[in-house]
N, C-alpha and C. Protein backbone atom coordinates (compact mmCIF):
# COMPACT_ATOMS: atom_id res chain seq x y z
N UNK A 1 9.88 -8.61 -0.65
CA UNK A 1 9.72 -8.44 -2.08
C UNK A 1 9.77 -9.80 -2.80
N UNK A 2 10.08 -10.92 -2.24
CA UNK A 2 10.31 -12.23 -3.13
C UNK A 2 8.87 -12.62 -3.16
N UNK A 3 7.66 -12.50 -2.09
CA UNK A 3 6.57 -12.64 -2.57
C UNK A 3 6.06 -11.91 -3.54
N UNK A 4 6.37 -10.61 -3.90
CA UNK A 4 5.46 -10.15 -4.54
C UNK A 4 6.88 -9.73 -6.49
N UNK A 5 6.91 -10.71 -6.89
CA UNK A 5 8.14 -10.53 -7.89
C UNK A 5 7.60 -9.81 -9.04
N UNK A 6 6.54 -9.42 -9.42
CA UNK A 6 5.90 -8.69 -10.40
C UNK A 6 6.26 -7.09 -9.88
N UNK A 7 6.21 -6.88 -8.90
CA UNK A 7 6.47 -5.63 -8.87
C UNK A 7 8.09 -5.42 -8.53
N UNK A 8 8.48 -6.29 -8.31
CA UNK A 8 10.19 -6.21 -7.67
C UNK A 8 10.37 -5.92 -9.46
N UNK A 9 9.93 -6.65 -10.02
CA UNK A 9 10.86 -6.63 -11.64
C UNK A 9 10.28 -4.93 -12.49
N UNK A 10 9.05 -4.71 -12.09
CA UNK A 10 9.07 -3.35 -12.15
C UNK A 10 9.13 -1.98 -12.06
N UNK A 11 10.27 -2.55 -10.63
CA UNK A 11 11.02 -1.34 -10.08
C UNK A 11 10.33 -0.47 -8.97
N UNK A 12 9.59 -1.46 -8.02
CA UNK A 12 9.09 -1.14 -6.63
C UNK A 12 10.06 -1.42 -5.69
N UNK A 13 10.40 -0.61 -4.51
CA UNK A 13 11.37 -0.60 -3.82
C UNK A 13 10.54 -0.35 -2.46
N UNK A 14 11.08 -0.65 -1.44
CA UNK A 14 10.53 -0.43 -0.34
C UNK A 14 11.42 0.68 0.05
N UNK A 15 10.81 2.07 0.55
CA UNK A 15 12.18 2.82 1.13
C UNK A 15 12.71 2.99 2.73
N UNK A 16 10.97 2.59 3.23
CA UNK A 16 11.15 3.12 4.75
C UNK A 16 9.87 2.54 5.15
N UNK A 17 10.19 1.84 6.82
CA UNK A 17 9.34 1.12 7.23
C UNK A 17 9.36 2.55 9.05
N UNK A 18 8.59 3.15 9.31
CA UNK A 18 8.67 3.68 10.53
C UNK A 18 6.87 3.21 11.31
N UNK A 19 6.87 3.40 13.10
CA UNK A 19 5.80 3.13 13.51
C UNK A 19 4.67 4.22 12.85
N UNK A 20 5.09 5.15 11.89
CA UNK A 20 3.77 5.77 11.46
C UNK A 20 3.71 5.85 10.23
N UNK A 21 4.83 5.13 9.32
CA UNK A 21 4.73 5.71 7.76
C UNK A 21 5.30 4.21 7.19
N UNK A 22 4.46 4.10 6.32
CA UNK A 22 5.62 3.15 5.45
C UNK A 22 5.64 3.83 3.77
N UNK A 23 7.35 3.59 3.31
CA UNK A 23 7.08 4.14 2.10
C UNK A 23 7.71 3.87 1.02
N UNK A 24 7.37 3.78 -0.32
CA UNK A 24 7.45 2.64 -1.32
C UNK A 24 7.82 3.70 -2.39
N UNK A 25 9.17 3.52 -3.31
CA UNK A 25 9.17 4.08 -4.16
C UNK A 25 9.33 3.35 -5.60
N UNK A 26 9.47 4.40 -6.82
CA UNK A 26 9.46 3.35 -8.08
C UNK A 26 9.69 4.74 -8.76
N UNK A 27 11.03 4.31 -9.83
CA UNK A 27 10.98 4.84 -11.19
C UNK A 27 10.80 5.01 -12.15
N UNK A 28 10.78 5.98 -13.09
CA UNK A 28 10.23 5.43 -13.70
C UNK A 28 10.74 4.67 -14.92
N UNK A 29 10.87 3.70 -15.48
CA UNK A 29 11.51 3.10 -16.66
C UNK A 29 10.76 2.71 -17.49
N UNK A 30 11.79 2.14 -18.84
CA UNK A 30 10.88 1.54 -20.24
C UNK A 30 10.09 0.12 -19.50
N UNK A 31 11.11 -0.64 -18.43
CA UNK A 31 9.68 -1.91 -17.96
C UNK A 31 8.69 -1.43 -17.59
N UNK A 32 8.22 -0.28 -16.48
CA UNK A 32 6.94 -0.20 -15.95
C UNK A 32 6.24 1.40 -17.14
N UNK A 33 6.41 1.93 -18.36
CA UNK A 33 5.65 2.83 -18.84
C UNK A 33 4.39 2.29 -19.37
N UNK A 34 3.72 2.89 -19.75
CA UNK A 34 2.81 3.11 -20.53
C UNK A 34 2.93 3.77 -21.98
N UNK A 35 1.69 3.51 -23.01
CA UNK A 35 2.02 3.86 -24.02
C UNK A 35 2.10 5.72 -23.87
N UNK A 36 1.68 6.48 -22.82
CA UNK A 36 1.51 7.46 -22.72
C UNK A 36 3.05 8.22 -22.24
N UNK A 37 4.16 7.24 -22.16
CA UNK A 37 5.09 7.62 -21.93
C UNK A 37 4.94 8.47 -20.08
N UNK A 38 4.69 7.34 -19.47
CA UNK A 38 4.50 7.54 -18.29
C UNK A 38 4.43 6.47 -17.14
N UNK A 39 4.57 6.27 -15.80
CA UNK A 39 4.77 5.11 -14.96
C UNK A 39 2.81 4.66 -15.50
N UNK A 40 2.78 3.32 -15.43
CA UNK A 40 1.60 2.53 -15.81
C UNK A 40 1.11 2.15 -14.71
N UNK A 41 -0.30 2.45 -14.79
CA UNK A 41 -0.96 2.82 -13.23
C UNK A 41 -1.04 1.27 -12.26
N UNK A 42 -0.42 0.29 -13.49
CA UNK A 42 -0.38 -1.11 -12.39
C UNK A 42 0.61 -1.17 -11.76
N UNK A 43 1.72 -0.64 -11.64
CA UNK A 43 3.17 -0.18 -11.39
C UNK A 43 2.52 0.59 -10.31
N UNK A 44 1.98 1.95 -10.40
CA UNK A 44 1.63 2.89 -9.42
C UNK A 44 0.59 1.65 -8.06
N UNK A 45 0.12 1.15 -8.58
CA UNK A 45 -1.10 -0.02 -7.59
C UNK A 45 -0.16 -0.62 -7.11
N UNK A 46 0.60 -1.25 -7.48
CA UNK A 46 1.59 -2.61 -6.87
C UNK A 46 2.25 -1.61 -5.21
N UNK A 47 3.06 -0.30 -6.09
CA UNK A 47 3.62 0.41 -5.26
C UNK A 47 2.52 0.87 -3.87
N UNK A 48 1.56 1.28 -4.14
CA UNK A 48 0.78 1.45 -3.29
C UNK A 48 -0.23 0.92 -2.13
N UNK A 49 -0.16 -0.24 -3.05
CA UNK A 49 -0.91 -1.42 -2.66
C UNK A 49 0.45 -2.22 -1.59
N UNK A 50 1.79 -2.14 -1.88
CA UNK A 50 2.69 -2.80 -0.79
C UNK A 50 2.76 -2.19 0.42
N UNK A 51 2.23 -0.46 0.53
CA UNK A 51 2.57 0.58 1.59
C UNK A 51 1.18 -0.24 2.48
N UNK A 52 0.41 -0.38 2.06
CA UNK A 52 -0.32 -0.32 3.04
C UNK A 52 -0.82 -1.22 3.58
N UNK A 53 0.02 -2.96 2.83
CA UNK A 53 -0.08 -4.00 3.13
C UNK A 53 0.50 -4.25 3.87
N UNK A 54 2.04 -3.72 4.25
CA UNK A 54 3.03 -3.90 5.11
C UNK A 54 1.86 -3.46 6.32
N UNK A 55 1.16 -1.93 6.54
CA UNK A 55 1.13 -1.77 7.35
C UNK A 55 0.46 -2.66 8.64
N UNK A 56 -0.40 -3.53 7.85
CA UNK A 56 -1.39 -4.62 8.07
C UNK A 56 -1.23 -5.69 8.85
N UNK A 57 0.05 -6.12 7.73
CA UNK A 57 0.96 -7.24 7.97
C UNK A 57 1.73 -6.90 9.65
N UNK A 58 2.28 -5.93 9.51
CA UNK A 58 3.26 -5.34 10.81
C UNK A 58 2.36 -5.85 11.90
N UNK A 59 1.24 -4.94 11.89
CA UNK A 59 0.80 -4.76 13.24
C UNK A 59 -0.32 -6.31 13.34
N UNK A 60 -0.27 -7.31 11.95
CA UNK A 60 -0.89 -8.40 12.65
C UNK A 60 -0.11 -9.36 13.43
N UNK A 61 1.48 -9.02 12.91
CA UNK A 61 2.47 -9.52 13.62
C UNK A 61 2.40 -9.15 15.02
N UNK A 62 2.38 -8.41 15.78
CA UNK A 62 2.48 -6.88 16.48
C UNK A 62 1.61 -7.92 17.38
N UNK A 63 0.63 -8.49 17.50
CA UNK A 63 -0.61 -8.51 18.08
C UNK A 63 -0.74 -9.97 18.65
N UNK A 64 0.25 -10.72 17.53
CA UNK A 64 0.85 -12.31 18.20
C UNK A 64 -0.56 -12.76 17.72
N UNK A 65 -1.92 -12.50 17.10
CA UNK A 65 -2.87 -13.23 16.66
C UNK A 65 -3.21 -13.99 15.50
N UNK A 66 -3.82 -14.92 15.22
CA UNK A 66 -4.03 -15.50 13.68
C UNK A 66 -4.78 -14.63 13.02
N UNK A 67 -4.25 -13.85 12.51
CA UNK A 67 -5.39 -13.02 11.91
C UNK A 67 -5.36 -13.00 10.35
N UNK A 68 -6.45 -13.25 9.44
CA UNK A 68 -6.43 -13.07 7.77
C UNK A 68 -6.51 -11.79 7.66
N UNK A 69 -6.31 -11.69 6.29
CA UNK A 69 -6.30 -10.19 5.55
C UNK A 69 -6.33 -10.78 4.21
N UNK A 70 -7.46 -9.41 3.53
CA UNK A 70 -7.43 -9.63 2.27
C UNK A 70 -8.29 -8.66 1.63
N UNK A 71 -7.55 -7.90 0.58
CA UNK A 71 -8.62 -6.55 -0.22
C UNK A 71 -9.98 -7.10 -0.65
N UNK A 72 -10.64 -6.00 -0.37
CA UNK A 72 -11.84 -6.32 -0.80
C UNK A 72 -12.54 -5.49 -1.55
N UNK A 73 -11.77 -4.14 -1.56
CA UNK A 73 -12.39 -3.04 -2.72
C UNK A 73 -10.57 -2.01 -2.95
N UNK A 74 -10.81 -1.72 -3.79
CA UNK A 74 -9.55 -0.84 -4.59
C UNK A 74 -10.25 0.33 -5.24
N UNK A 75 -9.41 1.74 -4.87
CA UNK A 75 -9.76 2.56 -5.93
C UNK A 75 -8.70 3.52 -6.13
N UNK A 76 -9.04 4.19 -7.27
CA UNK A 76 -7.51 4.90 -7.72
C UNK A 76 -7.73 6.60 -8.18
N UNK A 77 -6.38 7.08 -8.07
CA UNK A 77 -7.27 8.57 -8.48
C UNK A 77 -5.80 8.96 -9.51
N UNK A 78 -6.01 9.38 -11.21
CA UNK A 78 -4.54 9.92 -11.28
C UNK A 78 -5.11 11.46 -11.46
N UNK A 79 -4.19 11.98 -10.99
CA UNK A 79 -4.23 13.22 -11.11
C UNK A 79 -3.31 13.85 -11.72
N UNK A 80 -2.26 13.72 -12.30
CA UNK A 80 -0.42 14.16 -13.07
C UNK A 80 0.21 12.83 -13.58
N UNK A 81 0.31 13.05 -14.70
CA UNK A 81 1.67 11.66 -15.20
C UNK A 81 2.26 11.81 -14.41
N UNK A 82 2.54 10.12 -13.80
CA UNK A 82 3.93 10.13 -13.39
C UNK A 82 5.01 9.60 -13.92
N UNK A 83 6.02 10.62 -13.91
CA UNK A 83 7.58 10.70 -14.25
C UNK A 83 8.43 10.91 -13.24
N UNK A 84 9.82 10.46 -13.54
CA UNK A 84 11.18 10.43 -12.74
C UNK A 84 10.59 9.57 -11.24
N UNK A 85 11.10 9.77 -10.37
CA UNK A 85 10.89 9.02 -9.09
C UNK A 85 9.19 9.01 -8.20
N UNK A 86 8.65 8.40 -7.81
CA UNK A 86 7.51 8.19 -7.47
C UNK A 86 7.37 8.23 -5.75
N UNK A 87 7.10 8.61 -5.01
CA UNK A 87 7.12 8.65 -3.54
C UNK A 87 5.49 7.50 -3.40
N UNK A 88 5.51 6.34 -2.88
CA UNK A 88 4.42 6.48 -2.06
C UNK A 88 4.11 5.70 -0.49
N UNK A 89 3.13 6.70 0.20
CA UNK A 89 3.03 6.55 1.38
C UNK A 89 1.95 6.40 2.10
N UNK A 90 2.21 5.66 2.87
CA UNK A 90 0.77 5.21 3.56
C UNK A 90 0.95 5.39 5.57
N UNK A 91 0.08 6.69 5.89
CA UNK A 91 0.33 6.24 7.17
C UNK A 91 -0.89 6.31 8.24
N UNK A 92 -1.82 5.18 8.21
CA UNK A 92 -2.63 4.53 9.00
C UNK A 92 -2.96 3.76 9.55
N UNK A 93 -1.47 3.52 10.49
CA UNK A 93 -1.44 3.12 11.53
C UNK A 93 -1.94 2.70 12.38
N UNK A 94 -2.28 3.97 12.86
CA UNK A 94 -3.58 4.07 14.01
C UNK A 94 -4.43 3.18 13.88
N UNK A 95 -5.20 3.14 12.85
CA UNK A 95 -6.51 2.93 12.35
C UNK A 95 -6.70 1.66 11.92
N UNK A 96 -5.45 0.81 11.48
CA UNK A 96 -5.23 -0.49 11.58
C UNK A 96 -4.94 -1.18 13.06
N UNK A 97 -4.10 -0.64 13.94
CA UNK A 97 -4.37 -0.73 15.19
C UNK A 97 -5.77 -1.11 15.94
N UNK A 98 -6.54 -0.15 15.68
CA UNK A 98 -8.07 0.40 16.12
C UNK A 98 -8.42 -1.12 15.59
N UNK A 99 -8.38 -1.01 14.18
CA UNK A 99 -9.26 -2.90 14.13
C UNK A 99 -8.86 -3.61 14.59
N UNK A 100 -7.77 -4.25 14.11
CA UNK A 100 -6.97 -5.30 14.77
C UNK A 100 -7.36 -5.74 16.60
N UNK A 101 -7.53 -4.77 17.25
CA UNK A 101 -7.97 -4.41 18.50
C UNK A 101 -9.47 -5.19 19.07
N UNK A 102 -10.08 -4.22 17.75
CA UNK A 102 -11.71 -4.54 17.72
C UNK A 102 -12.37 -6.51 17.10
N UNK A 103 -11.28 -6.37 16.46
CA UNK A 103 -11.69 -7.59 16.03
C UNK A 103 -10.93 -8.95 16.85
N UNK A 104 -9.79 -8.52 17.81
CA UNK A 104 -9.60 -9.83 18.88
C UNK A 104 -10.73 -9.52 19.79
N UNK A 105 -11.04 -8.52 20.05
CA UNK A 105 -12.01 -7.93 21.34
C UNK A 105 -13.02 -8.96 20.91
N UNK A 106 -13.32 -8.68 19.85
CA UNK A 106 -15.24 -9.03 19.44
C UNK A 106 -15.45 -10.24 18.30
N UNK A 107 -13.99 -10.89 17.93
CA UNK A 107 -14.25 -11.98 17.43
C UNK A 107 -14.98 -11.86 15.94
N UNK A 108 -15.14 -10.61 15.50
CA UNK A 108 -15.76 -10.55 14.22
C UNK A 108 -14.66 -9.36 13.40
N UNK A 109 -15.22 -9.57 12.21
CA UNK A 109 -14.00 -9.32 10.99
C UNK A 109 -14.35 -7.88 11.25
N UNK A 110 -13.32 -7.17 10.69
CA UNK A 110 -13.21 -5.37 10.44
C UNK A 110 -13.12 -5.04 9.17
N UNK A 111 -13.47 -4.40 8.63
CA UNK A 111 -13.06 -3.65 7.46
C UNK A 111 -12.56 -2.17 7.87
N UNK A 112 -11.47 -1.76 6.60
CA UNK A 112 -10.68 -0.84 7.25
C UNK A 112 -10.01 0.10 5.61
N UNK A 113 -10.24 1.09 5.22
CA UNK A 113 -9.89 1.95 4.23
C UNK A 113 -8.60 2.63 4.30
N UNK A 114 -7.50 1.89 3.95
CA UNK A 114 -5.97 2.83 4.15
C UNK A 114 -5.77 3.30 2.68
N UNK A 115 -5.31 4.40 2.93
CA UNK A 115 -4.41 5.48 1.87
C UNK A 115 -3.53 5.35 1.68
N UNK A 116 -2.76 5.41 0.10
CA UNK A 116 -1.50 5.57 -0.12
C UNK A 116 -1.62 6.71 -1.25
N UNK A 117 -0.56 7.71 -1.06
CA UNK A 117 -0.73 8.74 -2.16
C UNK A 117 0.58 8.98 -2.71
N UNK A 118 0.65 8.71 -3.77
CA UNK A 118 1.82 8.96 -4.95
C UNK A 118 2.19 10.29 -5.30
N UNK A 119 3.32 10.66 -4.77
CA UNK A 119 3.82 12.25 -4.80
C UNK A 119 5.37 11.98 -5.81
N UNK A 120 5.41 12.78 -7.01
CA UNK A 120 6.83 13.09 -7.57
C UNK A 120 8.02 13.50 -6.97
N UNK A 121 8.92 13.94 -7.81
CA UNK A 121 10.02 14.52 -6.98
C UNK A 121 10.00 16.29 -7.15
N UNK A 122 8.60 16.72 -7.49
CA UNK A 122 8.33 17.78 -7.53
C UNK A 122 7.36 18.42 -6.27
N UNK A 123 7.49 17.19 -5.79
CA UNK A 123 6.57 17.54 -4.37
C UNK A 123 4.82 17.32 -4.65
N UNK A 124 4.57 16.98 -5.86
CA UNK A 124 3.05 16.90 -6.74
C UNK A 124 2.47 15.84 -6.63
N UNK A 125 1.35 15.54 -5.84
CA UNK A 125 0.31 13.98 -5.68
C UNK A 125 0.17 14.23 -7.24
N UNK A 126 0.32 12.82 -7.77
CA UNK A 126 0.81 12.30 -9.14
C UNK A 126 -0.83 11.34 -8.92
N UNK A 127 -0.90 10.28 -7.77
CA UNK A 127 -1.84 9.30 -7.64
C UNK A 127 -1.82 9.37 -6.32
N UNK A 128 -3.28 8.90 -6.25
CA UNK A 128 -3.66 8.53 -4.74
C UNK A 128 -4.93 7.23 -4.74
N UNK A 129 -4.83 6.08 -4.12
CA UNK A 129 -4.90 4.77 -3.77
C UNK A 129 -5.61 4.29 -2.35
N UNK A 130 -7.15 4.08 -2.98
CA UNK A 130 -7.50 3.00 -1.59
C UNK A 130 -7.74 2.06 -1.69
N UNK A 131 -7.25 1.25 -0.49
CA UNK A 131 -7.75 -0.12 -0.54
C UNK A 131 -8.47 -0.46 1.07
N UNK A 132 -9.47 -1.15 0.78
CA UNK A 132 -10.51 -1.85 1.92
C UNK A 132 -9.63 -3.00 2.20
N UNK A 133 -9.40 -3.36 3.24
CA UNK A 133 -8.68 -4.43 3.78
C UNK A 133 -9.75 -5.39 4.94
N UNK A 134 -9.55 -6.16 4.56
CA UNK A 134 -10.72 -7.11 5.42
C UNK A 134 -10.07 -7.54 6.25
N UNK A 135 -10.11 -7.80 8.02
CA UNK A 135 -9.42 -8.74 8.52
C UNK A 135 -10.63 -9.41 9.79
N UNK A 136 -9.50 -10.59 9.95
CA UNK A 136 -10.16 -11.52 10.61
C UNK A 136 -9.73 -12.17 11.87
N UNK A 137 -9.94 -12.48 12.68
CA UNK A 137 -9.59 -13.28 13.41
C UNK A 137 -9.67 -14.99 13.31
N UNK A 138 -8.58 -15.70 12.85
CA UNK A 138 -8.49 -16.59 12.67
C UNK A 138 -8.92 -17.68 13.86
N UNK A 139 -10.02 -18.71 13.54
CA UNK A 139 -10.13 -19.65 14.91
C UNK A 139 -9.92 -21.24 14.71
């Protein structure tokens, strides 16, 4: 979180790092609302956008390779204000695996679409979050 201090100050938390889930929560407060009296969907991005960066990050560690990373498309969906506590989770794993894989194999970059979806404490997808992640093999 010391890299990323914009969202530490607006109340992004990391909650849980497992080999299939990572998951990021945030409350909601007067720093991160909106005028709509609701979490502010850059608050909801930061949170979402960390789930599935970790996952990236992990497994480029994971792999002992030089490898870059870096978004290259974002998109967002709200579906419910969000209020009180924010769940979000990202678990594609696998599928970051799968590149990471493909791209020491074959020496050329991957692109790769992970999910993170923002659920309340009502059990309700509030938001849901993609981001294209580019990676590379560093030479």
């Amino acid at each position: 979180m010391a890299k990323l201090p914009s969202a530490y100050l607006s109340g992004v938390r990391l909650k849980s790092i497992s080999d299939s889930e990572v998951v990021a929560k945030v409350k909601f407060r007067w720093i991160n609302q909106n005028p709509f009296k609701s979490l502010y969907w850059a608050t909801q991005g930061m949170a979402s956008e960390l789930t599935t960066g970790i996952i990236v990050m992990r497994e480029i560690a994971e792999s002992g390779k030089r490898i870059s990373m870096l978004v290259t498309k974002q998109q967002g969906e709200f579906l419910k204000k969000a209020k009180g506590t924010i769940l979000f989770s990202c678990v594609d794993t696998d599928m970051v695996k799968t590149a990471i894989a493909q791209s020491i194999a074959t020496g050329k970059g991957q692109q790769i679409i992970l999910v993170s979806k923002g659920v309340d404490e009502a059990g309700d997808t509030v938001s849901s979050f993609s981001y294209e992640w580019s990676i590379k093999l560093r030479t």
